[in-house]
PDB file of N, CA and C in Angstrom:
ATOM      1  N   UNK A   1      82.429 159.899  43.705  1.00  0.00           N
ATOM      2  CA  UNK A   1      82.175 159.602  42.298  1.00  0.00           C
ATOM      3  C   UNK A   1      82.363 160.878  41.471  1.00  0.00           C
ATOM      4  N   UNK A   2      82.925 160.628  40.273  1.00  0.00           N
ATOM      5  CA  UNK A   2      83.504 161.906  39.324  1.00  0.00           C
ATOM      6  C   UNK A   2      81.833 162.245  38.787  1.00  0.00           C
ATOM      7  N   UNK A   3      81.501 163.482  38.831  1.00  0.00           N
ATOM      8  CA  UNK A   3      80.469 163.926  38.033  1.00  0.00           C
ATOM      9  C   UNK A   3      80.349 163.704  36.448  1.00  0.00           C
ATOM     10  N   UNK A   4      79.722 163.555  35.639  1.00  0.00           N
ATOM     11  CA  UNK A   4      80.097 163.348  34.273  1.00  0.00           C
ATOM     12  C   UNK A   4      79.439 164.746  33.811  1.00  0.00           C
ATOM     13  N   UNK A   5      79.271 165.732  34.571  1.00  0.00           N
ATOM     14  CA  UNK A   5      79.277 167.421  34.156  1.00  0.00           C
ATOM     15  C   UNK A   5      79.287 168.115  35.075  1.00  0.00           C
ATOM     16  N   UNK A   6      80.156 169.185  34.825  1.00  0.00           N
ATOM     17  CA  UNK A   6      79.759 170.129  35.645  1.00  0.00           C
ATOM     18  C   UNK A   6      79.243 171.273  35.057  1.00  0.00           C
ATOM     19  N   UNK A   7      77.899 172.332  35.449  1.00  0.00           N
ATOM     20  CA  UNK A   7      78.025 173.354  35.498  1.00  0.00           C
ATOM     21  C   UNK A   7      78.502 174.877  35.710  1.00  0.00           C
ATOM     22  N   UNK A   8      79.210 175.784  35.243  1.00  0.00           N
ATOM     23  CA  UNK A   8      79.411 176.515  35.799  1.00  0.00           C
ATOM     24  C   UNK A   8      79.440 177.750  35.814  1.00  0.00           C
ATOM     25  N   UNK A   9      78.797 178.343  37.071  1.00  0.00           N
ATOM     26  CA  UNK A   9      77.877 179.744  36.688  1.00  0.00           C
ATOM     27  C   UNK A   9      78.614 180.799  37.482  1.00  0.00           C
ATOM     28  N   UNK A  10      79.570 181.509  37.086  1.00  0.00           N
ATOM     29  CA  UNK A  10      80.079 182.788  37.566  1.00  0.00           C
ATOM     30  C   UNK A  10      79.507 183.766  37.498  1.00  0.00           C
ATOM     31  N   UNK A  11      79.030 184.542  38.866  1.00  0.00           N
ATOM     32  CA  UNK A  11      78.240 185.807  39.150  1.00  0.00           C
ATOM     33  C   UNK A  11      78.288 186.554  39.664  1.00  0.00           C
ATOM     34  N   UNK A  12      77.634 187.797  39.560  1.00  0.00           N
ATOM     35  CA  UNK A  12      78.180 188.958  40.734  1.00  0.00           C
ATOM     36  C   UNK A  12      76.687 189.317  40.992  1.00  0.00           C
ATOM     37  N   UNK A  13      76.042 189.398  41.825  1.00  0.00           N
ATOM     38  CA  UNK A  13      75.267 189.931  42.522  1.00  0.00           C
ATOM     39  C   UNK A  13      73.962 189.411  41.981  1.00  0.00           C
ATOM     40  N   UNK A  14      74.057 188.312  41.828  1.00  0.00           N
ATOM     41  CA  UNK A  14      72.778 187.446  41.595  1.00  0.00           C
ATOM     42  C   UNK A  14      72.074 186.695  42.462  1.00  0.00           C
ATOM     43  N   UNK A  15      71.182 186.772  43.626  1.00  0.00           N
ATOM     44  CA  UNK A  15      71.279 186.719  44.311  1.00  0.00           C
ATOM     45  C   UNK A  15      69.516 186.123  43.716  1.00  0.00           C
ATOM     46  N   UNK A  16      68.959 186.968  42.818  1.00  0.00           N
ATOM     47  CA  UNK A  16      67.484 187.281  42.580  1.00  0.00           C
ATOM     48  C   UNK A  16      67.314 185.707  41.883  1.00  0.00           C
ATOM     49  N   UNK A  17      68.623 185.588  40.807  1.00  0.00           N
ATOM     50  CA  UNK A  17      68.818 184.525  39.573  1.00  0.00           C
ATOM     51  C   UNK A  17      69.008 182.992  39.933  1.00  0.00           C
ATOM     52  N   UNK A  18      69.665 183.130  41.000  1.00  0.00           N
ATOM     53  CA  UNK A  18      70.133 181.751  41.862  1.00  0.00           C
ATOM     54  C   UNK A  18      69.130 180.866  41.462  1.00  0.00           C
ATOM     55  N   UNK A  19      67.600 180.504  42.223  1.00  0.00           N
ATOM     56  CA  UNK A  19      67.205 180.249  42.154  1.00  0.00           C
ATOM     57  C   UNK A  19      65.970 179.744  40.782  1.00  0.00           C
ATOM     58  N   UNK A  20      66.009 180.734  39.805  1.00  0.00           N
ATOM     59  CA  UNK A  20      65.727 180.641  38.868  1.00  0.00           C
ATOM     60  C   UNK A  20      66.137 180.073  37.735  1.00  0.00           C
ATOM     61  N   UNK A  21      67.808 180.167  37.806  1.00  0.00           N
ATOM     62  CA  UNK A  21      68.676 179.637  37.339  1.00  0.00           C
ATOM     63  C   UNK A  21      68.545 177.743  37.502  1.00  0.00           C
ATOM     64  N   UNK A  22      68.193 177.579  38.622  1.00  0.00           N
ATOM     65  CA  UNK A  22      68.639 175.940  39.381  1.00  0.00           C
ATOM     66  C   UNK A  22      67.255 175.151  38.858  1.00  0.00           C
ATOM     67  N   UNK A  23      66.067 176.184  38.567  1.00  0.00           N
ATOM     68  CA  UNK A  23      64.985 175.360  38.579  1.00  0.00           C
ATOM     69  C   UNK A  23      64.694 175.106  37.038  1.00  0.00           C
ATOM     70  N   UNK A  24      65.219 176.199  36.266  1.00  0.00           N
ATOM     71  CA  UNK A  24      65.750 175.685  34.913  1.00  0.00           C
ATOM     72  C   UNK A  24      66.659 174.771  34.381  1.00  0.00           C
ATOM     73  N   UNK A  25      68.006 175.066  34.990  1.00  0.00           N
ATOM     74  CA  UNK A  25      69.170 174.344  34.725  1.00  0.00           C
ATOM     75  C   UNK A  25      69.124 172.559  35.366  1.00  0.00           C
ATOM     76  N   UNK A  26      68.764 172.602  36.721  1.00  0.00           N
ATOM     77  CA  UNK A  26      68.808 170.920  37.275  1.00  0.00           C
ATOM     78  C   UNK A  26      68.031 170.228  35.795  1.00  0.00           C
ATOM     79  N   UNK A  27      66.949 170.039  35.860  1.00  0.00           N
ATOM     80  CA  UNK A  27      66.027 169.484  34.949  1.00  0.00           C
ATOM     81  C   UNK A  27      66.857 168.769  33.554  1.00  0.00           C
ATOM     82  N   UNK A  28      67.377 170.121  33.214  1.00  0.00           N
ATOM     83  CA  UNK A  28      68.301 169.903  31.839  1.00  0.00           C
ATOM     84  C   UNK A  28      69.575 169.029  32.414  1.00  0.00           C
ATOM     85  N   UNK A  29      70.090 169.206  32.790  1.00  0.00           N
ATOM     86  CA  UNK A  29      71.299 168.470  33.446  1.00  0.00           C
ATOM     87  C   UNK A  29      70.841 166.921  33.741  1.00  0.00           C
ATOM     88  N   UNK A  30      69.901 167.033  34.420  1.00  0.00           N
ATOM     89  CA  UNK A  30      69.184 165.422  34.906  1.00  0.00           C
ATOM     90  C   UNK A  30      68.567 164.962  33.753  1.00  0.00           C
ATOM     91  N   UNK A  31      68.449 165.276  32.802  1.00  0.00           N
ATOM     92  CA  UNK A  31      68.076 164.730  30.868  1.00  0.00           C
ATOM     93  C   UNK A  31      69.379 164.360  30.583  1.00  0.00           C
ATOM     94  N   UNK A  32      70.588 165.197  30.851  1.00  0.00           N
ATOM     95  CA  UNK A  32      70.969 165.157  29.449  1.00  0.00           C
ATOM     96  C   UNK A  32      72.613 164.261  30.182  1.00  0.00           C
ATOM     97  N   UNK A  33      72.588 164.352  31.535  1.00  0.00           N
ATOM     98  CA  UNK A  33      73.886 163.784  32.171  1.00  0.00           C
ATOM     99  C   UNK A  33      73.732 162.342  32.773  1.00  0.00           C
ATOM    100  N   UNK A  34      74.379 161.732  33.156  1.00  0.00           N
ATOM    101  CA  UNK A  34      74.309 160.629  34.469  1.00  0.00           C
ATOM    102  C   UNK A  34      74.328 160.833  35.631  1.00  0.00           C
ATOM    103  N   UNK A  35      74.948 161.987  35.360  1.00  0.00           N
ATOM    104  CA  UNK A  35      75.266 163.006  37.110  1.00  0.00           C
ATOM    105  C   UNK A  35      76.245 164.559  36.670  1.00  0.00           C
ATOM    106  N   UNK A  36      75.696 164.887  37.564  1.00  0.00           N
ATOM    107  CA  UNK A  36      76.020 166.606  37.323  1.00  0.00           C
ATOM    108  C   UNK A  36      76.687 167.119  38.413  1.00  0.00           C
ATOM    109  N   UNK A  37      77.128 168.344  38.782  1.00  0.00           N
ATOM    110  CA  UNK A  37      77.500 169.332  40.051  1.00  0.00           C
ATOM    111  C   UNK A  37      76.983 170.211  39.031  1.00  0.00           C
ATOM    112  N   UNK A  38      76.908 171.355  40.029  1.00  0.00           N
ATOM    113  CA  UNK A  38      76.481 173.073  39.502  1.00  0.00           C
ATOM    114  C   UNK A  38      77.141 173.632  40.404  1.00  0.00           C
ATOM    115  N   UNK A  39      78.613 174.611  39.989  1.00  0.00           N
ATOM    116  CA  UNK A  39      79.836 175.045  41.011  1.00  0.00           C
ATOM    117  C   UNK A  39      79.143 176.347  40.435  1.00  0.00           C
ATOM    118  N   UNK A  40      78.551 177.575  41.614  1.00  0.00           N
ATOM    119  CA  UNK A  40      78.603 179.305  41.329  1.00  0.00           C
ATOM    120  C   UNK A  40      79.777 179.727  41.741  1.00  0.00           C
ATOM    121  N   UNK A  41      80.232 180.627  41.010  1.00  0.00           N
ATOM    122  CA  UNK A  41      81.521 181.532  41.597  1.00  0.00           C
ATOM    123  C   UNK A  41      80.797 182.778  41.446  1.00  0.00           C
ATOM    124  N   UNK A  42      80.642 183.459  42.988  1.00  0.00           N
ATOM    125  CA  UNK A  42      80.641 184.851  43.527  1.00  0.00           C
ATOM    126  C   UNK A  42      81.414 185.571  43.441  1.00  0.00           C
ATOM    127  N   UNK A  43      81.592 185.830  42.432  1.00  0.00           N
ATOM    128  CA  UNK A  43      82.127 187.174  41.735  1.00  0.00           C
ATOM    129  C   UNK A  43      82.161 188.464  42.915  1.00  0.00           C
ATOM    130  N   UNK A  44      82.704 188.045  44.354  1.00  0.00           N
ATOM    131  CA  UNK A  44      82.142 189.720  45.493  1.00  0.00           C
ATOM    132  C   UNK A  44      80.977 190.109  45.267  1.00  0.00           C
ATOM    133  N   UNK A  45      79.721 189.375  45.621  1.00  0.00           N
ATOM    134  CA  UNK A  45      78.755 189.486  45.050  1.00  0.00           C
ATOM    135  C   UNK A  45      78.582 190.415  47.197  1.00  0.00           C
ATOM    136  N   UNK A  46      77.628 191.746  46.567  1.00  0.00           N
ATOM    137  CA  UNK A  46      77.156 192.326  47.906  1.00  0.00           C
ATOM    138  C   UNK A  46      76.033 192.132  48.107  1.00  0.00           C
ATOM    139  N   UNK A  47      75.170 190.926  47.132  1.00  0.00           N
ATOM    140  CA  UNK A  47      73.447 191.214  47.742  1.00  0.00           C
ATOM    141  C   UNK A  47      73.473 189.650  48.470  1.00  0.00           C
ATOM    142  N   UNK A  48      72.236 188.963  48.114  1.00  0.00           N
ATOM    143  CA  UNK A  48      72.235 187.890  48.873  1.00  0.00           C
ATOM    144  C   UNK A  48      72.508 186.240  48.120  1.00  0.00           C
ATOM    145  N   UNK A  49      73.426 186.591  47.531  1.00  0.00           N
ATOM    146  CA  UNK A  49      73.807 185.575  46.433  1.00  0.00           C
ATOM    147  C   UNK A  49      74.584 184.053  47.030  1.00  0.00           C
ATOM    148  N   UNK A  50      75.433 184.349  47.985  1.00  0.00           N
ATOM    149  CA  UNK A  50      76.055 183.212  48.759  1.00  0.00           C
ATOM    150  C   UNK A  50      75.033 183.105  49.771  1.00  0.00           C
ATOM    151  N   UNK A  51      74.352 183.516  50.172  1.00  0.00           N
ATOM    152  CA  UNK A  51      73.281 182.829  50.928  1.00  0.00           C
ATOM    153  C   UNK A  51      72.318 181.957  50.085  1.00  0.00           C
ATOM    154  N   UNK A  52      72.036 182.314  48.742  1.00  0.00           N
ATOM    155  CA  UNK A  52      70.866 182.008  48.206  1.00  0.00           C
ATOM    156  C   UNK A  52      71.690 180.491  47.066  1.00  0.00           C
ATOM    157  N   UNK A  53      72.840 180.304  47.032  1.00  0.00           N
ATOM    158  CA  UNK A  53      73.310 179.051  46.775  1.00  0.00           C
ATOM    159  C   UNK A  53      73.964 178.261  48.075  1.00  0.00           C
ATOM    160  N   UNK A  54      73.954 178.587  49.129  1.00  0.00           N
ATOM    161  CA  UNK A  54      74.104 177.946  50.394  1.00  0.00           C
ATOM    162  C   UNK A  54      72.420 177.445  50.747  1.00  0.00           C
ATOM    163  N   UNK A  55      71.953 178.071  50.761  1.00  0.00           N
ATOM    164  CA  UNK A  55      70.151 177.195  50.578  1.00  0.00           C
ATOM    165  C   UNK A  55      70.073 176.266  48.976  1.00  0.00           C
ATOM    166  N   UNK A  56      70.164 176.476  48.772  1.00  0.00           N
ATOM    167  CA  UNK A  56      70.298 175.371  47.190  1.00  0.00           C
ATOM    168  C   UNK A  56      71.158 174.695  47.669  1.00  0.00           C
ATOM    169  N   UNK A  57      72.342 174.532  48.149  1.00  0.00           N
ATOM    170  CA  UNK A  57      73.456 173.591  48.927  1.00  0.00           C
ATOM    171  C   UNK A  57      72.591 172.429  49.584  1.00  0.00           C
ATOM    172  N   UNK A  58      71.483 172.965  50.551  1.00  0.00           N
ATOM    173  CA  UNK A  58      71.075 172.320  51.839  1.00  0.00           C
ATOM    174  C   UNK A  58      70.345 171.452  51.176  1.00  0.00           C
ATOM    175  N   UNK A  59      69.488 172.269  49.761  1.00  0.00           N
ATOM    176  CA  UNK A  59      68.586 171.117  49.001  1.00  0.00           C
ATOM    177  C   UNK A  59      69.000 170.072  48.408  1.00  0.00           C
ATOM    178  N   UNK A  60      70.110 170.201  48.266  1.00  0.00           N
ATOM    179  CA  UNK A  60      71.031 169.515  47.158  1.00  0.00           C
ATOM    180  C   UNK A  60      72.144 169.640  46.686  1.00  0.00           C
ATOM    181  N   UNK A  61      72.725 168.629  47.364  1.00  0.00           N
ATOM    182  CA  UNK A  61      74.571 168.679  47.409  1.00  0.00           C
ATOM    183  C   UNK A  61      75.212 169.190  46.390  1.00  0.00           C
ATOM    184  N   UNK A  62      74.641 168.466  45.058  1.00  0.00           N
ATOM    185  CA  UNK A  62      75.155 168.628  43.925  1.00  0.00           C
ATOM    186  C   UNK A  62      75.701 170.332  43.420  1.00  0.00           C
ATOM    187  N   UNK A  63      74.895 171.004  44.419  1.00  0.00           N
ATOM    188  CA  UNK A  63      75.401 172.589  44.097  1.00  0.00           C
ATOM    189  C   UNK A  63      76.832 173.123  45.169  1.00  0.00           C
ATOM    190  N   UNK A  64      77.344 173.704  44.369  1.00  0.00           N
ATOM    191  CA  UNK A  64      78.439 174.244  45.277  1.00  0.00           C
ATOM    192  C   UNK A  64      78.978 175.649  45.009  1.00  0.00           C
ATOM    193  N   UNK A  65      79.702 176.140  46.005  1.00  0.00           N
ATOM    194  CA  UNK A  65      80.090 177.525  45.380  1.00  0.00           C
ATOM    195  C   UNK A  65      81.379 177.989  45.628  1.00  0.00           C
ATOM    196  N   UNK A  66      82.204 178.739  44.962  1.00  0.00           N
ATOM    197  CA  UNK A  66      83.363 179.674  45.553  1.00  0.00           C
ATOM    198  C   UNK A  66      83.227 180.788  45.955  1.00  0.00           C
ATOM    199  N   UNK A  67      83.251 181.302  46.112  1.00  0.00           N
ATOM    200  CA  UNK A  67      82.921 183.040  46.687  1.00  0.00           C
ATOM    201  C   UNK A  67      84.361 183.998  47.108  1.00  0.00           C
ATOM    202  N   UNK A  68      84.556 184.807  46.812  1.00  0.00           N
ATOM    203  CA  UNK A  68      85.887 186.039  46.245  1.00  0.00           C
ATOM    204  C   UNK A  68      85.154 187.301  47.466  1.00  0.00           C
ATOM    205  N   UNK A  69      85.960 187.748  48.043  1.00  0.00           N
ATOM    206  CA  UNK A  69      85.899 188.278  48.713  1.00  0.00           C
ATOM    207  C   UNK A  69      85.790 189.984  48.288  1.00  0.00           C
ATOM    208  N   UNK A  70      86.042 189.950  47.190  1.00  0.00           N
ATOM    209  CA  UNK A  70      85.971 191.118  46.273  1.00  0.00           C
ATOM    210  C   UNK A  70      85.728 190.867  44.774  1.00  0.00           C
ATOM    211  N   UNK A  71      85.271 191.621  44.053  1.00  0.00           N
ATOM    212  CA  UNK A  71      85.176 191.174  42.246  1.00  0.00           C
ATOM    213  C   UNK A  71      86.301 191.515  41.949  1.00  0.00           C
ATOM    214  N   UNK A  72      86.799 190.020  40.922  1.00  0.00           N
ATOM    215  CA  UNK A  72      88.386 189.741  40.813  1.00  0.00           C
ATOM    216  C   UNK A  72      87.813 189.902  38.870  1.00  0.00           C
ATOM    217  N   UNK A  73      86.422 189.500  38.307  1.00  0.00           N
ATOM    218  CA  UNK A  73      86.225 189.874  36.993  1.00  0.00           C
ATOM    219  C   UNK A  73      86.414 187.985  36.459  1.00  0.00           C
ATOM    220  N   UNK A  74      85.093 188.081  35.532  1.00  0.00           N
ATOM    221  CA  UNK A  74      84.462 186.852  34.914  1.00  0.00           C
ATOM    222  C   UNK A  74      85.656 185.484  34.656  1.00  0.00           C
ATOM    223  N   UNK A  75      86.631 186.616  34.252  1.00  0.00           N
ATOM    224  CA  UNK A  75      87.952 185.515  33.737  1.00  0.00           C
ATOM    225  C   UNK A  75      88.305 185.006  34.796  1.00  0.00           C
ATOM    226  N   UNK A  76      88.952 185.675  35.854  1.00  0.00           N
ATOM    227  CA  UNK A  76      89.478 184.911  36.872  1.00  0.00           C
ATOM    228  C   UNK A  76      88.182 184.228  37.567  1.00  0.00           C
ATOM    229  N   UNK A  77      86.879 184.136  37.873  1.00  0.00           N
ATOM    230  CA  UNK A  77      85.886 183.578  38.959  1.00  0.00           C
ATOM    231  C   UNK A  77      85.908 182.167  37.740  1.00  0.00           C
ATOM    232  N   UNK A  78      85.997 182.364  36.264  1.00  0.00           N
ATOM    233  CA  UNK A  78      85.717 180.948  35.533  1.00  0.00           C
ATOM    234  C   UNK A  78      87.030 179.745  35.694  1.00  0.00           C
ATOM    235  N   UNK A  79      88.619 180.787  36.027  1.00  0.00           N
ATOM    236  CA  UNK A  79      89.269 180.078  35.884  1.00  0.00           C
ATOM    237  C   UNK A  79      89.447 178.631  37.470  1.00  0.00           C
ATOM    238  N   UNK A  80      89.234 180.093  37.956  1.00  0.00           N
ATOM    239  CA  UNK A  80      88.763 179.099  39.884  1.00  0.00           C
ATOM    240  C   UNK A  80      87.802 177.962  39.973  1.00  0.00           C
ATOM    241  N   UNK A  81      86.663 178.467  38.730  1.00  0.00           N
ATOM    242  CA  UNK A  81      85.701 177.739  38.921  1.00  0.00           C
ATOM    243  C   UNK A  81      86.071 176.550  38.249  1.00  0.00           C
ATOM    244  N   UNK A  82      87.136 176.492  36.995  1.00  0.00           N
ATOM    245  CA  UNK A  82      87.436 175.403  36.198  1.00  0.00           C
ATOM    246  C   UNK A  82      88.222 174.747  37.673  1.00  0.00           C
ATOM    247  N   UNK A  83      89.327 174.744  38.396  1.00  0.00           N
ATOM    248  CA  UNK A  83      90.099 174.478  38.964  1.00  0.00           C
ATOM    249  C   UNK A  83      89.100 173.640  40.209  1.00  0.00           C
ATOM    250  N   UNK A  84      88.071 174.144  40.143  1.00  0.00           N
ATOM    251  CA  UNK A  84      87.288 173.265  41.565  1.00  0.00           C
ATOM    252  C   UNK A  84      86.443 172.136  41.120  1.00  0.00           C
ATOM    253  N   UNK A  85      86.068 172.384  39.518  1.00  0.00           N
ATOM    254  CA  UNK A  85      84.828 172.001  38.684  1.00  0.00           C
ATOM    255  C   UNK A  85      85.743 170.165  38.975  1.00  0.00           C
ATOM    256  N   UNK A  86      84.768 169.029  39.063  1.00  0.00           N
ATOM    257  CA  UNK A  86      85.253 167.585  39.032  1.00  0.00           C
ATOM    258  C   UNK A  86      84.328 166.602  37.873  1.00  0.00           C
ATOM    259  N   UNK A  87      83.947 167.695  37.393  1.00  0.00           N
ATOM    260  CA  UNK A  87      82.839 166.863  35.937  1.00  0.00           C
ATOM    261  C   UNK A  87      84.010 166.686  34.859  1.00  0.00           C
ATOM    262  N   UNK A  88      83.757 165.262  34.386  1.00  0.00           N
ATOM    263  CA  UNK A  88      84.369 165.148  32.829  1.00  0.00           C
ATOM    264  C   UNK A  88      84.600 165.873  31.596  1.00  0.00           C
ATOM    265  N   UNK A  89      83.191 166.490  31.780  1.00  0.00           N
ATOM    266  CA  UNK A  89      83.114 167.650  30.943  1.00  0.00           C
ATOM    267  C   UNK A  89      82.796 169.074  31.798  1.00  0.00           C
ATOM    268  N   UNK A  90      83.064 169.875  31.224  1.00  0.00           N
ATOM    269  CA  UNK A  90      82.361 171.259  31.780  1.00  0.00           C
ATOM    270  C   UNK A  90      81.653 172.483  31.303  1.00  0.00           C
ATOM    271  N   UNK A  91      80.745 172.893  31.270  1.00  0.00           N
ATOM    272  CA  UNK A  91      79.856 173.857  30.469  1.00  0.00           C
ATOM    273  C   UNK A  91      79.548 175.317  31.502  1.00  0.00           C
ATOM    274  N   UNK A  92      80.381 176.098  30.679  1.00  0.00           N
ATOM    275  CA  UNK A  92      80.608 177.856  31.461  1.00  0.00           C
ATOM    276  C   UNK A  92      79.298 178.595  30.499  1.00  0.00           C
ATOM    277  N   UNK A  93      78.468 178.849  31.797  1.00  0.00           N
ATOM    278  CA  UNK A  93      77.462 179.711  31.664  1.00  0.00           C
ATOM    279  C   UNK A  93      77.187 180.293  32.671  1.00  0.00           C
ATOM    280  N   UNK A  94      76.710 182.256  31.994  1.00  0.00           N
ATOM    281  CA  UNK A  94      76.605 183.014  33.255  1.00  0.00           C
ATOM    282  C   UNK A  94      75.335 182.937  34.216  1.00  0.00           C
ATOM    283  N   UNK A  95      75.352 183.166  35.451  1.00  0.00           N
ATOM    284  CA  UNK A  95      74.181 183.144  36.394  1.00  0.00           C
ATOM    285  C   UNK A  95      73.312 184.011  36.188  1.00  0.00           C
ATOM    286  N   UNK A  96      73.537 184.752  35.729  1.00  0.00           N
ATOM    287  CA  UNK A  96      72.125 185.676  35.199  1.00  0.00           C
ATOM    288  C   UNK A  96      71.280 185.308  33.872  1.00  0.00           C
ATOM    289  N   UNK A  97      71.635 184.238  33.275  1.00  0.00           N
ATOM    290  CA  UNK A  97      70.661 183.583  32.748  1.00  0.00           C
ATOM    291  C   UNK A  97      70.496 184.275  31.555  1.00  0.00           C
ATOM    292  N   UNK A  98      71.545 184.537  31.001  1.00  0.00           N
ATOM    293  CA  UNK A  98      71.737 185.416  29.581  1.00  0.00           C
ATOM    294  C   UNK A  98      71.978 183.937  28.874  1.00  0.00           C
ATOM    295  N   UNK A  99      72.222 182.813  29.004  1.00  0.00           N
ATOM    296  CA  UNK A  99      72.019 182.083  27.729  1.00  0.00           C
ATOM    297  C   UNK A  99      71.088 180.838  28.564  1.00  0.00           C
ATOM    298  N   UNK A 100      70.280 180.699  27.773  1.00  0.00           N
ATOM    299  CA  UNK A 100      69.285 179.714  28.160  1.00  0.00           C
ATOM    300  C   UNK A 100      69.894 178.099  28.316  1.00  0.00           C
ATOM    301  N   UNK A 101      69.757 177.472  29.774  1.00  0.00           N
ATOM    302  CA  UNK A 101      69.916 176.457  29.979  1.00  0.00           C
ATOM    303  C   UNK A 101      69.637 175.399  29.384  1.00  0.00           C
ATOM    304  N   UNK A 102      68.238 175.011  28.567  1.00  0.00           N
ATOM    305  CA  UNK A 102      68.098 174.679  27.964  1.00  0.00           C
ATOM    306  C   UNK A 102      68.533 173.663  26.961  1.00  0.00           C
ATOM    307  N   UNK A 103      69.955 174.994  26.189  1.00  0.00           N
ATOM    308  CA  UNK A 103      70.986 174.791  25.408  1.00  0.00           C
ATOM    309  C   UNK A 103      71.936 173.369  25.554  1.00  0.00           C
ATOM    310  N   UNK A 104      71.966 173.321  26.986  1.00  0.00           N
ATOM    311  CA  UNK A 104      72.638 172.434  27.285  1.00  0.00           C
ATOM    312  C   UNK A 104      72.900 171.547  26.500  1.00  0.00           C
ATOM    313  N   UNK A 105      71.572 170.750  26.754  1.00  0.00           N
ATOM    314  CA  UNK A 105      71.440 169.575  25.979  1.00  0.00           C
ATOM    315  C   UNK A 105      71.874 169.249  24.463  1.00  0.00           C
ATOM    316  N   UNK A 106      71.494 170.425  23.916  1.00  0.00           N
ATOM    317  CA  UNK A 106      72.153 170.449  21.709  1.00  0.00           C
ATOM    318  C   UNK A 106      73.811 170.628  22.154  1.00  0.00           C
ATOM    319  N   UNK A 107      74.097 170.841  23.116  1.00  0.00           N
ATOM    320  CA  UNK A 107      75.738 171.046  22.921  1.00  0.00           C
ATOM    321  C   UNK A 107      76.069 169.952  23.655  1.00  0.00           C
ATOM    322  N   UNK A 108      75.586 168.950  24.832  1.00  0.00           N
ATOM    323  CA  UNK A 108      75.889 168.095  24.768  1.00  0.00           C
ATOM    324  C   UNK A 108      75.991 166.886  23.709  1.00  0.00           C
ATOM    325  N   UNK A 109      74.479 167.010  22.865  1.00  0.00           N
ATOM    326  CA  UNK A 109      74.827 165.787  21.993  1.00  0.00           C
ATOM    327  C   UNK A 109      75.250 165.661  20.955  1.00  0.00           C
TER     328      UNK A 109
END
C-alpha cells in the first residue's frame, strides 16, 4: 500500500535525536495522515545512528533508512531520500530536530 506521507529526515550523527525525533514526529503523522513511512538518510553518520533507526525499524516498520557510507552532504542524502520516499506527498525535515514536528500538521492542511 502507497503511504499517503512520507517523512524525511536526513542526518549525520544523530544517533542521540533518533529517538526523540520518532516520539514527537509518529504522533503528528498518525493525526494528520492515513498512513505514513519515516525514511532517515545517514548522512556517514560515525556514532550510533543506524543502529538507533534499525531499533525503531524492529518497533515499527513504518521507519526506514538509507545509510552512505561516507558524508556525501544534505543535498545529495535528501535527493536519495526523495528517490526511496513511496508517500504521495513528502515532507523534508532535518533529524536533529531544528524544526519542530509538530509543524507538520499546519503544512499539511
Amino acid at each position: 500500500k502507497i503511504p499517503e506521507l512520507t517523512a524525511l529526515g536526513p542526518g549525520d550523527n544523530e544517533a542521540e535525536n533518533v529517538p526523540l525525533l520518532l516520539e514527537r514526529l509518529t504522533p503528528v503523522l498518525e493525526r494528520c495522515a492515513a498512513s505514513h513511512e519515516i525514511i532517515f538518510v545517514d548522512d556517514g553518520s560515525r556514532d550510533g545512528t543506524m543502529e538507533a533507526v534499525r531499533d525503531a525499524h524492529a518497533r515499527d516498520r513504518r521507519v526506514d533508512a538509507i545509510s552512505f557510507s561516507r558524508n556525501f552532504g544534505k543535498e545529495v542524502a535528501i535527493a536519495a531520500g526523495l528517490d526511496h520516499a513511496r508517500g504521495r506527498g513528502v515532507v523534508i525535515m532535518d533529524a536533529d530536530l531544528q524544526h519542530p514536528p509538530e509543524a507538520i500538521a499546519v503544512m499539511v492542511e
